[in-house]
Protein backbone atom coordinates (compact mmCIF):
# COMPACT_ATOMS: atom_id res chain seq x y z
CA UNK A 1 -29.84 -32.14 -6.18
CA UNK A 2 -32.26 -31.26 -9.16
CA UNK A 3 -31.70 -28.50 -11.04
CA UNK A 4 -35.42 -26.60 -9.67
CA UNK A 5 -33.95 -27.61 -6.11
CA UNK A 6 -30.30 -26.25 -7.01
CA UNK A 7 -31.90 -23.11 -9.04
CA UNK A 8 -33.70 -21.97 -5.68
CA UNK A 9 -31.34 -22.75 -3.35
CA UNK A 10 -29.05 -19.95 -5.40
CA UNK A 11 -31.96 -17.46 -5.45
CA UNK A 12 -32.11 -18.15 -1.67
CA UNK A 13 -28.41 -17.66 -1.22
CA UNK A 14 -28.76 -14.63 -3.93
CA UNK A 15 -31.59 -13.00 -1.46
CA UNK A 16 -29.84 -13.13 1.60
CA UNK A 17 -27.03 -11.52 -0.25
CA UNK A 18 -29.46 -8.56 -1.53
CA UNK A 19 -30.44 -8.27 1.64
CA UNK A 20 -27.24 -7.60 3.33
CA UNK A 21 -26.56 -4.89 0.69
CA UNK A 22 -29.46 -3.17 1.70
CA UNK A 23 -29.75 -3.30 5.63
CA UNK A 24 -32.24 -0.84 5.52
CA UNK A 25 -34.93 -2.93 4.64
CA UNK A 26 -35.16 -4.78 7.67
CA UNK A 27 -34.48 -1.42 9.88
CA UNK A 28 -30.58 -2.21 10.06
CA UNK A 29 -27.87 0.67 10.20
CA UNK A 30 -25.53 0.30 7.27
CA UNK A 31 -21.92 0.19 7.88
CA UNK A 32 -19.90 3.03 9.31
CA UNK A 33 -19.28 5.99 7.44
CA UNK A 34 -16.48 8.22 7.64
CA UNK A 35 -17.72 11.81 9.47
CA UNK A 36 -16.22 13.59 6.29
CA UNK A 37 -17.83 14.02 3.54
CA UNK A 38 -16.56 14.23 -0.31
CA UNK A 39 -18.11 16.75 -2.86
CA UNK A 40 -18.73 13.92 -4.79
CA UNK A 41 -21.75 13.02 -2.34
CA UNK A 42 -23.86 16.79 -3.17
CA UNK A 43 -22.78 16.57 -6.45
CA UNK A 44 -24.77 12.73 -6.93
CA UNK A 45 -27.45 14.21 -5.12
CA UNK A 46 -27.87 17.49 -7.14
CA UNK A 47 -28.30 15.38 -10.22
CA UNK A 48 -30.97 13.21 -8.66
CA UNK A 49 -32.63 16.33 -7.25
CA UNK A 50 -32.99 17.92 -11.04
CA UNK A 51 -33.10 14.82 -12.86
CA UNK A 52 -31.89 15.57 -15.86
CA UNK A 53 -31.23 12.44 -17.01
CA UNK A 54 -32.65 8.99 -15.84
CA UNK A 55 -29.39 7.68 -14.87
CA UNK A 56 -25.78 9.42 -12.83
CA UNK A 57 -22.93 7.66 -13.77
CA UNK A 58 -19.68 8.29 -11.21
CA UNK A 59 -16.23 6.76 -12.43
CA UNK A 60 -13.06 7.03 -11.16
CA UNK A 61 -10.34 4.45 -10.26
CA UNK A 62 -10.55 2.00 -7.12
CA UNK A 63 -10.67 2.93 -3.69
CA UNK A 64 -10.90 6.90 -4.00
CA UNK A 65 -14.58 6.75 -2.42
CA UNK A 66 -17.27 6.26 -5.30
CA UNK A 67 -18.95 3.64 -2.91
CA UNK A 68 -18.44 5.54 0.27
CA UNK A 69 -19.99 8.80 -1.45
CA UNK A 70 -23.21 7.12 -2.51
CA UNK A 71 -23.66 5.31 0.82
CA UNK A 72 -23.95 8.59 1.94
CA UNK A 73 -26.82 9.72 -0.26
CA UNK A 74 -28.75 6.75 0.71
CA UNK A 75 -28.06 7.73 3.68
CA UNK A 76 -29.55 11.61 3.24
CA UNK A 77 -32.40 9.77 1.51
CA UNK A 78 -33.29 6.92 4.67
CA UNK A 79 -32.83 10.78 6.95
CA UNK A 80 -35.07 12.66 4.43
CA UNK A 81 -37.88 10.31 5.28
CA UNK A 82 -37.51 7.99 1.77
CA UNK A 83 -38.78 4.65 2.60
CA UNK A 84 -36.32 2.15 2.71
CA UNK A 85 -38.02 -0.12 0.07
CA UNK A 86 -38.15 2.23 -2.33
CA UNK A 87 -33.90 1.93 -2.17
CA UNK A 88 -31.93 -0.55 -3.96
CA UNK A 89 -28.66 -1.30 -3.55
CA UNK A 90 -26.39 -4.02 -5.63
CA UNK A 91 -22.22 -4.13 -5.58
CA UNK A 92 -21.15 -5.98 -8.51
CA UNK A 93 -18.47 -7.89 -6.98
CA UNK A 94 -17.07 -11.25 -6.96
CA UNK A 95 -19.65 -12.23 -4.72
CA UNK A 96 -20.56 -16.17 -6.04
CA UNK A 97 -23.99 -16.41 -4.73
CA UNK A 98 -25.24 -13.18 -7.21
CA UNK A 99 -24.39 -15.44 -10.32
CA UNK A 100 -23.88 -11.64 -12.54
CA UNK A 101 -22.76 -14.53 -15.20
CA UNK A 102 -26.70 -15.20 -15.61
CA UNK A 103 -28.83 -13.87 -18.92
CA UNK A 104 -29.21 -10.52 -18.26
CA UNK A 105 -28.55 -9.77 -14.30
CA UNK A 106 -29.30 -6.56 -13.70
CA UNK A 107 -32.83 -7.02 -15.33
CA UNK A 108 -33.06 -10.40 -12.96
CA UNK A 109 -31.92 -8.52 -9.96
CA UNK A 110 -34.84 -5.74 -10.63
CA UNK A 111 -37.48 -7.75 -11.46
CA UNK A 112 -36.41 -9.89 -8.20
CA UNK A 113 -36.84 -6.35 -6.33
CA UNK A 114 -40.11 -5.21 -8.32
CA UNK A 115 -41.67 -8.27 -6.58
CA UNK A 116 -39.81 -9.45 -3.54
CA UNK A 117 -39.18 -5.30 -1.91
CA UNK A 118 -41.84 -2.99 -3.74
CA UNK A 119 -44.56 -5.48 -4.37
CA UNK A 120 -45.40 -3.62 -7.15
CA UNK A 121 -43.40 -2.54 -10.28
CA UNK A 122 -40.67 0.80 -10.72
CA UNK A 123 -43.67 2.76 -12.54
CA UNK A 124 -46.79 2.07 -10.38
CA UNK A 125 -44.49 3.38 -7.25
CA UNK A 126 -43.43 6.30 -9.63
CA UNK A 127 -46.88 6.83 -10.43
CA UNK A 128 -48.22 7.16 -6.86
CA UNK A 129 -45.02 9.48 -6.70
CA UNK A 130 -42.75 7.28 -5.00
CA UNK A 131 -39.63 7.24 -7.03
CA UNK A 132 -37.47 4.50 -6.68
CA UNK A 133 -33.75 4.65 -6.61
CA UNK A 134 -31.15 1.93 -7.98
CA UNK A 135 -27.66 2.05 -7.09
CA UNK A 136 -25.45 -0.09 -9.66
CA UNK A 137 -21.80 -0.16 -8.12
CA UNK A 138 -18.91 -1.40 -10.25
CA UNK A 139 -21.37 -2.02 -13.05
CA UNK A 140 -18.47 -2.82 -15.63
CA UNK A 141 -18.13 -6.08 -14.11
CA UNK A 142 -21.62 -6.93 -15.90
CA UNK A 143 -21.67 -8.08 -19.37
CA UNK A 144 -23.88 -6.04 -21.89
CA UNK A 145 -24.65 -3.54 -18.35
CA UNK A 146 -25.66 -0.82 -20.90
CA UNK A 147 -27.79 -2.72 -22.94
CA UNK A 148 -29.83 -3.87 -19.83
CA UNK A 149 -29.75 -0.17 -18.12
CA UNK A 150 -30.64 1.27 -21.78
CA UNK A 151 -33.86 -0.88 -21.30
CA UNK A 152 -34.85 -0.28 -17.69
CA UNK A 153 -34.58 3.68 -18.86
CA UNK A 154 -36.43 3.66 -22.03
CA UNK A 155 -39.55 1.14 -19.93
CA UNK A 156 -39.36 1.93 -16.45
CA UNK A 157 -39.37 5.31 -14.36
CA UNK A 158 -36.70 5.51 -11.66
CA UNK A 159 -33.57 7.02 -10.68
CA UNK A 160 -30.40 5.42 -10.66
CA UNK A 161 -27.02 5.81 -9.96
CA UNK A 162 -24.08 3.91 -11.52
CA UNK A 163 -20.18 3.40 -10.38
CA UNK A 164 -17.32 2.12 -12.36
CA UNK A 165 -13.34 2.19 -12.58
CA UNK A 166 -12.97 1.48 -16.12
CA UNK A 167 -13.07 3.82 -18.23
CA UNK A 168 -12.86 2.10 -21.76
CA UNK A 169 -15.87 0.28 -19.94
CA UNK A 170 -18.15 3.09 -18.80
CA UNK A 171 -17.39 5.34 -21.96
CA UNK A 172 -18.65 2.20 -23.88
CA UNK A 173 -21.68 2.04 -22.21
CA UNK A 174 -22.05 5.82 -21.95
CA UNK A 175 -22.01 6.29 -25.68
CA UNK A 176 -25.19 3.67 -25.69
CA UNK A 177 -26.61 5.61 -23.21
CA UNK A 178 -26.61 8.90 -24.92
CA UNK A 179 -29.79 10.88 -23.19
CA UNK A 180 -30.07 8.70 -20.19
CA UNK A 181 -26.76 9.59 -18.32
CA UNK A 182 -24.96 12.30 -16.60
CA UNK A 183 -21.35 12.00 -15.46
CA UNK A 184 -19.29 12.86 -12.84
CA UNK A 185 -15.42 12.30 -13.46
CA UNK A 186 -14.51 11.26 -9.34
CA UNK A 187 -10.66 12.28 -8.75
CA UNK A 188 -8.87 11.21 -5.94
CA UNK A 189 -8.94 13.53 -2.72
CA UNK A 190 -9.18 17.37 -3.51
CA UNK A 191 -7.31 19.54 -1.20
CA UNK A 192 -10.57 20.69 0.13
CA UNK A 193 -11.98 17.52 0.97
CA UNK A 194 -8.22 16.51 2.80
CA UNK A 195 -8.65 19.42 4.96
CA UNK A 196 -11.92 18.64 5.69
CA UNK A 197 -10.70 15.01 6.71
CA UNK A 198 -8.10 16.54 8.69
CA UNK A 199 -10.88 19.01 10.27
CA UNK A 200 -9.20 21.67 9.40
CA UNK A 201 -11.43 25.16 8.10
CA UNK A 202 -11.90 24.10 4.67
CA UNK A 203 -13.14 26.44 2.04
CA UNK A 204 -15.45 26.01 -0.50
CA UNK A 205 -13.54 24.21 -3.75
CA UNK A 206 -13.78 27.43 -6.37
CA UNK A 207 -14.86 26.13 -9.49
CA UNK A 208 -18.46 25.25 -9.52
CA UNK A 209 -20.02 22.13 -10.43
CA UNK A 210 -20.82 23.49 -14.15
CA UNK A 211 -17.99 25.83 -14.66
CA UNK A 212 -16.40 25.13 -17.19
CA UNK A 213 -16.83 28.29 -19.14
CA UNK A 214 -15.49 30.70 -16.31
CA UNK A 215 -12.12 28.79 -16.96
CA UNK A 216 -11.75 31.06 -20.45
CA UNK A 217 -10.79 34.24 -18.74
CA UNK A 218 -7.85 35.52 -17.32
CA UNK A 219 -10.06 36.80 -14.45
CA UNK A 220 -11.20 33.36 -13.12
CA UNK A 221 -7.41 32.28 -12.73
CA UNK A 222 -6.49 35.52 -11.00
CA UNK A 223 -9.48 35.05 -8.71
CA UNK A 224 -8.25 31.61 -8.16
CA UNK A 225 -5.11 33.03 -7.06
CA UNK A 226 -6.43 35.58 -4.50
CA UNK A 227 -8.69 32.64 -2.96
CA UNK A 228 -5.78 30.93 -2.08
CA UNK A 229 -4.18 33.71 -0.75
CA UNK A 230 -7.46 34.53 1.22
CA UNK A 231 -6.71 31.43 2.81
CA UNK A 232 -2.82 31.09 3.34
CA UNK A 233 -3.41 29.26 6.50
CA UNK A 234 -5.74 26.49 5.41
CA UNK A 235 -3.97 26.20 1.84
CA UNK A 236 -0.34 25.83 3.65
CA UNK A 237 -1.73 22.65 6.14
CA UNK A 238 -3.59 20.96 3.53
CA UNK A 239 -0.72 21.13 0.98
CA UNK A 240 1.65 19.89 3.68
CA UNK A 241 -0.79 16.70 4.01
CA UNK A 242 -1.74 16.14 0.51
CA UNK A 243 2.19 16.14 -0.37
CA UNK A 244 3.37 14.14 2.69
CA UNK A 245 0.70 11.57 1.83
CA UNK A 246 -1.15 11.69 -1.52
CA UNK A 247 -4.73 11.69 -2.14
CA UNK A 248 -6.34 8.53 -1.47
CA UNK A 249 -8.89 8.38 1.12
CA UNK A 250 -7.31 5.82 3.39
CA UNK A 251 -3.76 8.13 3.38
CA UNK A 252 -6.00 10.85 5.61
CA UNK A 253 -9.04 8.92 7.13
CA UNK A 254 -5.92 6.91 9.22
CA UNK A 255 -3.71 9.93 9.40
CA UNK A 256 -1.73 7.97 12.78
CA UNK A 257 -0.97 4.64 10.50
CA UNK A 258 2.80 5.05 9.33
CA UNK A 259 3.44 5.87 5.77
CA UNK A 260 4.68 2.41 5.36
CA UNK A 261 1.25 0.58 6.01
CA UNK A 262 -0.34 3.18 3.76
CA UNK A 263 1.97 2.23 1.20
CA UNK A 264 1.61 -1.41 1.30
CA UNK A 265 -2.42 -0.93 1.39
CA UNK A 266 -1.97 0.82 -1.57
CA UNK A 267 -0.04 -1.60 -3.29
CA UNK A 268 -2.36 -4.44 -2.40
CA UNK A 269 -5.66 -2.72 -2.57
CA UNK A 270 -5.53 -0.24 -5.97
CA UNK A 271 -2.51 -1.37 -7.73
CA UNK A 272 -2.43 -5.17 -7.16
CA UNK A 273 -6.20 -5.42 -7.16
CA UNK A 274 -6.25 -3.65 -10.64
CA UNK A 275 -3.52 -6.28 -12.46
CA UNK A 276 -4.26 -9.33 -10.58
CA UNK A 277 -7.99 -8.97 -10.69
CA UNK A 278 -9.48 -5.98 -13.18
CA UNK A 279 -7.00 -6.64 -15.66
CA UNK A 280 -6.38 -10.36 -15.64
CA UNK A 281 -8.79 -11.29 -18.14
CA UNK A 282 -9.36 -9.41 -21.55
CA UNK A 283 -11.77 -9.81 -24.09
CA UNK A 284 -12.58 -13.86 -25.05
CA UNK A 285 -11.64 -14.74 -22.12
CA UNK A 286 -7.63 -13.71 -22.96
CA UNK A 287 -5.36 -13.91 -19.77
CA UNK A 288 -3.13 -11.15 -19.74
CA UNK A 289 0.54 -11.37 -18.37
CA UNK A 290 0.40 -9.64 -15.15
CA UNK A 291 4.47 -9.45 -14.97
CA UNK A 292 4.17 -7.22 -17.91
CA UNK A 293 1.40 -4.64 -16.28
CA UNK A 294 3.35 -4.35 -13.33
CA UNK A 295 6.60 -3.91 -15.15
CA UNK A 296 4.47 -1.04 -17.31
CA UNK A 297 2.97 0.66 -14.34
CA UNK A 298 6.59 0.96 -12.73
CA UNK A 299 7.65 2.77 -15.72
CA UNK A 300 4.90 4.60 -15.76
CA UNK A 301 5.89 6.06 -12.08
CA UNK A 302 8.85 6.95 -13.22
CA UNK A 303 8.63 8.76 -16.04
CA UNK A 304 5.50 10.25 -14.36
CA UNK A 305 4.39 13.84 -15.95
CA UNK A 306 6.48 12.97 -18.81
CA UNK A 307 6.19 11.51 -22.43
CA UNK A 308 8.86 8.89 -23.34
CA UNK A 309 8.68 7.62 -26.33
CA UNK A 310 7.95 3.54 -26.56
CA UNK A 311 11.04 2.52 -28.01
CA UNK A 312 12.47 3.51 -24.86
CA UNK A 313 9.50 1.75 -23.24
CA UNK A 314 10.13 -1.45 -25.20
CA UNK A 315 13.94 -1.73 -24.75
CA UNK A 316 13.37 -1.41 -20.42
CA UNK A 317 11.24 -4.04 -20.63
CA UNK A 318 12.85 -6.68 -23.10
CA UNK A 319 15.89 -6.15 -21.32
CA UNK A 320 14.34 -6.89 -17.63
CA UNK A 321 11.97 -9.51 -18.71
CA UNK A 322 14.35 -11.22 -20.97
CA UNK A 323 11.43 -11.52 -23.72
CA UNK A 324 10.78 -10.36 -27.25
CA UNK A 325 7.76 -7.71 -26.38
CA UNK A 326 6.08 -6.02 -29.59
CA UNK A 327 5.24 -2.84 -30.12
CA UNK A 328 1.57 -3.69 -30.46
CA UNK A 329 1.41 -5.15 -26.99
CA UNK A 330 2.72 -2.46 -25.15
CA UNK A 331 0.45 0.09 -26.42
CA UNK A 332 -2.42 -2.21 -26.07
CA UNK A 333 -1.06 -3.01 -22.15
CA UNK A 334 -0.86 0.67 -22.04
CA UNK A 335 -4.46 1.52 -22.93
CA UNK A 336 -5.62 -1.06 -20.34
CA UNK A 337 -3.83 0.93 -17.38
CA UNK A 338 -5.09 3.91 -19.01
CA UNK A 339 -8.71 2.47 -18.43
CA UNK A 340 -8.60 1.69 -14.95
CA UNK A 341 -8.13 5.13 -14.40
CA UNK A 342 -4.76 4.26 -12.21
CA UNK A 343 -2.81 6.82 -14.87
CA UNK A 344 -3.96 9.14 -17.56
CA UNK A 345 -2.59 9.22 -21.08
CA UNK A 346 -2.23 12.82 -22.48
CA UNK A 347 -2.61 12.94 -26.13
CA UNK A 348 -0.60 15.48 -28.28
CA UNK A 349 -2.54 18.26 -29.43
CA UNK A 350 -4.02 18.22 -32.64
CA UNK A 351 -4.30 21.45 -34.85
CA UNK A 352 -6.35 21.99 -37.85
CA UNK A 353 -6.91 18.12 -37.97
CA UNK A 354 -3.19 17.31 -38.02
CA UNK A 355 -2.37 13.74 -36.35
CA UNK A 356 0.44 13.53 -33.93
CA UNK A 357 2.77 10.97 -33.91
CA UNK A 358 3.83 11.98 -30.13
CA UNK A 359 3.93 9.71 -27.84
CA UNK A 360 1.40 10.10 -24.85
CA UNK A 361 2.28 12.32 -21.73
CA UNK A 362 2.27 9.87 -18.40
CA UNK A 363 0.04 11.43 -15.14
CA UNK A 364 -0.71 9.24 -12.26
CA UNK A 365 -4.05 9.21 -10.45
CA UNK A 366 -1.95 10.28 -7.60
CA UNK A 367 1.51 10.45 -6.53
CA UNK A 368 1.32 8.70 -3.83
CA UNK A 369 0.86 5.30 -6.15
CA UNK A 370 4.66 6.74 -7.22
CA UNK A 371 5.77 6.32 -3.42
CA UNK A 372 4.29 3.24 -2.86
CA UNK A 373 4.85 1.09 -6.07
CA UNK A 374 8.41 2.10 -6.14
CA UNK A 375 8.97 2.76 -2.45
CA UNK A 376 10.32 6.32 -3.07
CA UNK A 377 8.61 9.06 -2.29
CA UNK A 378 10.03 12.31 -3.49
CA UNK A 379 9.51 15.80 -1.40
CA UNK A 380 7.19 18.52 -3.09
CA UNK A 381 8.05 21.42 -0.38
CA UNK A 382 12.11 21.33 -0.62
CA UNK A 383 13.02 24.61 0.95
CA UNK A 384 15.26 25.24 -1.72
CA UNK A 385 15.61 23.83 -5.01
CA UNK A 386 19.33 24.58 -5.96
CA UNK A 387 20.54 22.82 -3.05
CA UNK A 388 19.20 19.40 -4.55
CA UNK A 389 18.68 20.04 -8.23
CA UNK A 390 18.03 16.60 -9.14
CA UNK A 391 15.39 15.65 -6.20
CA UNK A 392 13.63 19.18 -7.63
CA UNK A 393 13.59 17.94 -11.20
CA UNK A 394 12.00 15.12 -10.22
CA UNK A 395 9.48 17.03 -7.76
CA UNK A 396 8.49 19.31 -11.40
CA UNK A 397 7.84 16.03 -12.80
CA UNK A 398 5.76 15.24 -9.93
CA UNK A 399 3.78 18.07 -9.91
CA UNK A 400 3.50 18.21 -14.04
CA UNK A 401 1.88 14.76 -13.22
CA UNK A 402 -0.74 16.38 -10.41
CA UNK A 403 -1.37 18.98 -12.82
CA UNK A 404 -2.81 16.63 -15.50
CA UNK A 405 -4.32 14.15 -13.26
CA UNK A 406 -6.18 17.46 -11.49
CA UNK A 407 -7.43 18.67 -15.00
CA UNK A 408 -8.70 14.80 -16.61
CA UNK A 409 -10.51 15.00 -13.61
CA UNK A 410 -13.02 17.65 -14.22
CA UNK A 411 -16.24 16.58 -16.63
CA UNK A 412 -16.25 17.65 -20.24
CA UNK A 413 -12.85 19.23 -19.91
CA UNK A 414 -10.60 18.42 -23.33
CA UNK A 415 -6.86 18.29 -21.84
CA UNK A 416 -3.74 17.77 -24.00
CA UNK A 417 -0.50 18.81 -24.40
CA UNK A 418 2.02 20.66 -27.28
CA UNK A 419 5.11 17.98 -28.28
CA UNK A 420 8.03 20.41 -29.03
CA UNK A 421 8.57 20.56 -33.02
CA UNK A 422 11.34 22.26 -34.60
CA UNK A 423 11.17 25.80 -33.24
CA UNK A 424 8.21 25.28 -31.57
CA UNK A 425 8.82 24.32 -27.78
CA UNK A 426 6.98 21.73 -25.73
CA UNK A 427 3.49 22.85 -23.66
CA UNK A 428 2.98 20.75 -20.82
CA UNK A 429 -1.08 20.86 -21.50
CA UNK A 430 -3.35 22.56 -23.39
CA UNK A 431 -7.18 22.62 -22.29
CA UNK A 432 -9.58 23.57 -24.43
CA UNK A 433 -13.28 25.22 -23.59
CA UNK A 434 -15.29 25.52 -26.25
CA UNK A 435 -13.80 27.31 -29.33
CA UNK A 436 -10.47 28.65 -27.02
CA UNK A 437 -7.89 27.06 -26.17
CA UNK A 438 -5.44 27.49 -22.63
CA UNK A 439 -2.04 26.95 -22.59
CA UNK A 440 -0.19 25.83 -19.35
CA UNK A 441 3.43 25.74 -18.21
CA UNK A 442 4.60 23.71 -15.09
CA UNK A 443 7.48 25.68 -13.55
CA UNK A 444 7.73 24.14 -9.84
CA UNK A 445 10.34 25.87 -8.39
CA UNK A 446 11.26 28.91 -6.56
CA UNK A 447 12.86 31.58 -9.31
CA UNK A 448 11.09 31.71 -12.16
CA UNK A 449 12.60 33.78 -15.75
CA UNK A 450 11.49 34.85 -18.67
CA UNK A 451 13.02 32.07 -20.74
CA UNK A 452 10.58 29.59 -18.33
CA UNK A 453 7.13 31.08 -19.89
CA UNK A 454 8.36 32.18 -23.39
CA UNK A 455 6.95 29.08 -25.17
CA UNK A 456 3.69 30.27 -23.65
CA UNK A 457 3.82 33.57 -25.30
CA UNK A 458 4.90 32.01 -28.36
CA UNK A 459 1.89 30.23 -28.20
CA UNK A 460 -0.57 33.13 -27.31
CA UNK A 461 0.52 35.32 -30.39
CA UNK A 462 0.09 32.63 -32.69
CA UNK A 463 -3.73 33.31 -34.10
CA UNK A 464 -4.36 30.02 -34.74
CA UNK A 465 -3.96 28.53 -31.08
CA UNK A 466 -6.98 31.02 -30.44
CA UNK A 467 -5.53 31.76 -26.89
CA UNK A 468 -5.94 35.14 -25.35
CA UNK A 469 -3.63 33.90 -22.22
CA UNK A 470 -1.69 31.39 -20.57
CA UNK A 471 -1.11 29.86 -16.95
CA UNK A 472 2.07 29.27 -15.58
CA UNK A 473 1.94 27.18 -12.67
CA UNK A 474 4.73 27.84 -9.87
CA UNK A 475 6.01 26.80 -6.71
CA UNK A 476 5.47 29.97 -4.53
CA UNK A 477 3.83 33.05 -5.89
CA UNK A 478 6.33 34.49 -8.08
CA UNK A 479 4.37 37.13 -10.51
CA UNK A 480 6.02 37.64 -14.30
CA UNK A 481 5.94 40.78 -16.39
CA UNK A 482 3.49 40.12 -19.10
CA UNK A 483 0.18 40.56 -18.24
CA UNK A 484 -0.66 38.08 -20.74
CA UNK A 485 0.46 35.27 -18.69
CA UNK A 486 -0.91 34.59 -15.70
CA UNK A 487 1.08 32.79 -12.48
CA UNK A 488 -0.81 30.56 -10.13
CA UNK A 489 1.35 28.63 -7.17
CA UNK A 490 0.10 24.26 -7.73
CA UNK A 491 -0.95 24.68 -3.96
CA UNK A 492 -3.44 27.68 -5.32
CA UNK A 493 -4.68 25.88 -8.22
CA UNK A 494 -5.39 22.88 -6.17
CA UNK A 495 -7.98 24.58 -4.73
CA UNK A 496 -9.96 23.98 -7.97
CA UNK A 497 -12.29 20.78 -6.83
């Protein structure tokens, strides 16, 4: 075969594959969608609605529902009379046929759609105002992405929408892309959205799509606390659910599957798929040891909501792999499972520009990647916490863990945490909003004493933290005596998102 011959029989293969992404052209219903909808789906379309910035970028690790949620705003867009040309649709996958290894793809794949869909370019349909929309999912997979989308926003008049689950990736390309993107950080589940799932009477989440600033008052917290008291009911089901099963999408959307096939999806379709495929190659084409990454991610379940130093990393892992592994290495393997957005590393906080030499505070996307990874899932409503003290201890490391993950999960919120020093005791995070900062203390258990929130105090009269009151998080709703310090049950503050 010549090369023309073999150079349009791709671009014929390449076409047909377009054109499965994006059914609607020829007057074909997409795949099914689940009846449920996440928040993540109005909050995608709000920004397209005001666009405030040319592009909405939505990132978040594998399989929580990034694709799912922007299916459904094409969907909204097909129903609000949008014609289907003027939507474009391509999933950066391992899909042969779309050759993303080519000079510049995404500016191929456009300039493919400028003439082969629109018959015209992106700003003669914006011009007769007839916006088009690009969807980009799991855009990391493209070399130089931002460079290319950087250029379509600068020349060409459109609105587009991008997914990723890497976050050393998509921060990358964000910071190239200053002006031209909005983000939405996309968590796993809320408790909301698992109710809704489960068809139960869902509120509202309580914080607001922009509300960051509400979070620096006492007020907002005790509010927070009332709403979930408003609704008990809902709040008591959904908790049972979301602790039985995790967060992840598939967990609730095949509530009669047993917990065992859950588990083993899990496995092969977040965690596995993350090592064996996201991670396998690094940068100049490096293979990375995938033996190692799972070995890391294990210890990362189990010292979940905790911060263990790496020496004690580094010895577990010499001594079951039998090799000489460097400190380097392990830091560098960490970073990479911090960037698939699988865990979250909390960094120590730093004070009047004072470096840390902490170690990093482990939270898991979701605990239910604890239960299935290590086949061990650990009970978050134990009736009573004295009668098993060590399965409870490892339930407040559980929900230290949902804590942080809940938190990294909200846009343009900083989240950290206080390493005990000296007499100063350890803070299990610290968010700051603006110029003030909030302390929080992760108490999950049934009695709760003054000893269990002084280090909060502590921190509140010191002037410098610039804290006018801290959150203890509980159990069950157990109030304290200082009116500084305000208690909110984990099943309350999951009400959040």
């Amino acid at each position: 075969m010549k090369r023309s011959e073999l150079y349009y029989a791709t671009d014929v293969a390449t076409a047909d594959v377009l054109y499965r992404m994006n059914p609607w052209w020829r007057g074909m219903p997409t795949v099914d969608l689940p009846a449920s909808r996440r928040h993540l789906v109005e909050q995608i379309k709000r920004r397209l609605a005001y666009q405030l910035a040319r592009i909405t970028v939505v990132r978040g690790s594998r399989q929580i529902g990034k694709t799912t949620a922007y299916l459904h705003v094409i969907s909204d867009l097909l129903a609000a009379g949008i014609a289907p040309q003027r939507i474009f649709r391509v999933q950066f996958d391992e899909i042969e046929s779309l050759n993303i290894r080519r000079k510049d793809p995404i500016l191929w794949f456009v300039g493919w759609y400028e003439r082969e869909i629109l018959k015209m370019s992106l700003n003669e349909t914006a011009a007769q105002g007839q916006m088009a929309y690009l969807f980009f999912d799991e855009v990391q997979n493209v070399d130089n992405w931002s460079t290319q989308l950087k250029f379509l926003a600068d020349h060409h008049t459109f609105l587009g929408v991008v997914t990723g689950s890497s976050a050393l990736r998509i921060e990358q390309g964000r910071d190239s892309l200053a002006g031209r993107v909005n983000t939405i950080e996309a968590g796993v589940l809320s408790l909301t959205e698992i109710g809704r799932i489960r068809r139960l009477d869902a509120p509202e989440p309580f914080l607001s799509d922009n509300g960051l600033r509400q979070m620096k008052e006492a007020s907002f917290w005790k509010a927070l606390d009332a709403y979930g008291r408003q609704h008990s009911t809902f709040v008591q089901t959904a908790f049972h659910y979301f602790a039985e099963r995790g967060a992840y999408p598939i967990a609730h959307l095949r509530a009669e599957a047993p917990w065992e096939l859950v588990a083993d999806q899990l496995n092969e379709t977040v965690i596995k798929r993350v090592i064996q495929h996201d991670l396998r190659v690094g940068d100049k084409g490096r293979k990375r040891d995938p033996l190692l990454l799972e070995e890391m991610f294990r210890w990362c379940c189990r010292y979940a909501g905790q911060a263990p130093g790496l020496p004690k990393l580094i010895q577990e892992i010499q001594s079951l792999l039998q090799a000489n592994i460097g400190h380097q290495r392990v830091r560098a393997y960490l970073q990479f499972l911090n960037d698939t957005l699988l865990i979250r590393l909390i960094r120590p906080l730093e004070i009047r520009l004072k470096r840390q030499k902490s170690p990093p505070k482990l939270c898991l996307a979701d605990h239910s990647l604890r239960a299935s990874w290590l086949q061990e899932p650990i009970p978050l409503e134990l009736p009573d916490d004295e009668a098993n003290q060590t399965l409870a201890k490892m339930a407040g490391h559980i929900a230290e863990s949902i804590v942080g993950a809940l938190f990294c999960s909200i846009s343009g919120l900083d989240v950290a945490y206080q390493p005990a020093r000296g007499q100063t005791p350890e803070i299990d995070f610290v968010l700051t909003v603006g110029d003030q900062r909030i302390p929080i203390e992760i108490k999950y258990r049934n009695r709760i004493q003054l000893e269990d929130y002084h280090g909060l105090l502590q921190f509140v009269e010191n002037p410098h933290n610039q804290a006018p009151f801290g959150l203890l998080i509980t159990k069950g709703e157990v109030p304290t005596t200082d009116e500084r310090i305000v208690t909110l049950p984990l099943k309350h503050l999951l009400l959040l998102r």
